[in-house]
Protein backbone atom coordinates (compact mmCIF):
# COMPACT_ATOMS: atom_id res chain seq x y z
CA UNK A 1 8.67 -9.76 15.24
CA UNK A 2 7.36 -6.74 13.32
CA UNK A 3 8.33 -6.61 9.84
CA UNK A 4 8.19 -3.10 7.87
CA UNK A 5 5.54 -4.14 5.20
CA UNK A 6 7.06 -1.71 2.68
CA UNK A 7 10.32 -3.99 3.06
CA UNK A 8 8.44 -7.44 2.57
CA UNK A 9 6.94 -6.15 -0.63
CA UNK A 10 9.43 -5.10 -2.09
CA UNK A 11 10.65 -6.31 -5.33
CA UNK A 12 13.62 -6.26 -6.77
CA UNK A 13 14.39 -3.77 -9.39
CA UNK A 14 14.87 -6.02 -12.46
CA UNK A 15 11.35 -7.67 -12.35
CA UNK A 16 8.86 -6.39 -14.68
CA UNK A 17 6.30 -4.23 -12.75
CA UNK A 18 3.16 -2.48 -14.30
CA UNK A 19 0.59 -0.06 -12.71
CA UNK A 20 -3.01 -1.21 -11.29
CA UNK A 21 -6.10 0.17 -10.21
CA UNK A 22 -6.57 -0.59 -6.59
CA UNK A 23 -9.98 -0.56 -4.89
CA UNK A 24 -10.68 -1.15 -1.02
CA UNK A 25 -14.56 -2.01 -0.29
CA UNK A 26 -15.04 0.08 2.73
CA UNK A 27 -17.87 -2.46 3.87
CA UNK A 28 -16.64 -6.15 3.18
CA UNK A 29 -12.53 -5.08 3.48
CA UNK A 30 -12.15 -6.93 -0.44
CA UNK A 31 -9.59 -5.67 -2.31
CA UNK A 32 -10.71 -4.89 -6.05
CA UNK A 33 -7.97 -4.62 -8.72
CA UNK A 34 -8.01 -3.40 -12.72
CA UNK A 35 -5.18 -3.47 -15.11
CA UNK A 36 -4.59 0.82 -15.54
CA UNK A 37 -5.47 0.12 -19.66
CA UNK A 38 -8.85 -1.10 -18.76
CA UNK A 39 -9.63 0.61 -15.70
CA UNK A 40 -9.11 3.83 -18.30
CA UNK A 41 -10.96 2.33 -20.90
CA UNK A 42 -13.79 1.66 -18.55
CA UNK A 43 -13.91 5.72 -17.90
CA UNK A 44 -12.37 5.08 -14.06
CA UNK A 45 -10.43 8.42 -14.35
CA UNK A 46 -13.89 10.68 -15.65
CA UNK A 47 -16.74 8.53 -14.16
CA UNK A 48 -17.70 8.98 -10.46
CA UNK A 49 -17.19 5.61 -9.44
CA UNK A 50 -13.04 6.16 -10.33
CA UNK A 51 -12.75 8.58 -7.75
CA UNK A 52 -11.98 5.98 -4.77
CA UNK A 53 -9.02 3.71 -6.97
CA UNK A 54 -5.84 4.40 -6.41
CA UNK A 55 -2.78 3.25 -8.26
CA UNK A 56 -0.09 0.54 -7.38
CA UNK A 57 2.61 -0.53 -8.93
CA UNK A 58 2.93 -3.65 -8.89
CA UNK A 59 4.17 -7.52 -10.53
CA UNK A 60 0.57 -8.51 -11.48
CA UNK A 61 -2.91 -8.55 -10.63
CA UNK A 62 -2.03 -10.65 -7.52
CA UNK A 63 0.53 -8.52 -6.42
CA UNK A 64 -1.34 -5.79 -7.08
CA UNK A 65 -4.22 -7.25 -4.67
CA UNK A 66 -1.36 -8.49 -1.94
CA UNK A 67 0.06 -4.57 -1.81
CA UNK A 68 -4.01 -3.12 -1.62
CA UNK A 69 -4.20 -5.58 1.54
CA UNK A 70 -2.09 -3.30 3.21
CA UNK A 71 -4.63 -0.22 2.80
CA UNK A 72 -7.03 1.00 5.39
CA UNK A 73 -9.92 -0.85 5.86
CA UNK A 74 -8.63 -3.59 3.67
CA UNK A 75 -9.04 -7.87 5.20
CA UNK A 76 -5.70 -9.21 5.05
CA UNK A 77 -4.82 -10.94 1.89
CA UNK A 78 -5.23 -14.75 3.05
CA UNK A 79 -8.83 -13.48 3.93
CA UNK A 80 -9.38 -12.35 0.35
CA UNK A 81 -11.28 -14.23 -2.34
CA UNK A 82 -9.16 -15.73 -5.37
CA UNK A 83 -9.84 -16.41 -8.60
């Protein structure tokens, strides 16, 4: 049974959400993730190596890294290393 993915991450509207960085490594499929406050304080939106994160709302970091599993290129999210 195929599920719509947009559907199974969806969360409900009263739950906090806040926006992340989202990074895919286009060689090893990991799935980087930066809160947007210190992705911005970093320079991510001025320096060259910003150009490739994109945001994602999201619940947290986690969440964040469970919704980037579903870009292009990225190794499902069971596959990716936790903290």
């Amino acid at each position: 049974m195929n599920q719509d993915p947009v559907a199974v991450l969806a969360v409900p509207e009263h739950v906090e959400r806040d926006v992340y960085m989202v990074n895919v490594n286009q060689f090893s499929g990991c799935v980087f993730v930066k809160a947007l406050d210190f992705f911005r304080s970093q320079g991510g939106f001025t320096q060259d190596w910003g150009k490739n994160w994109i945001p994602i709302v999201a619940t947290g970091i986690e969440d964040a890294r469970e919704r980037g599993c579903a870009l292009p290129g990225a190794k499902p999210y069971e596959k990716q290393a936790k903290p």
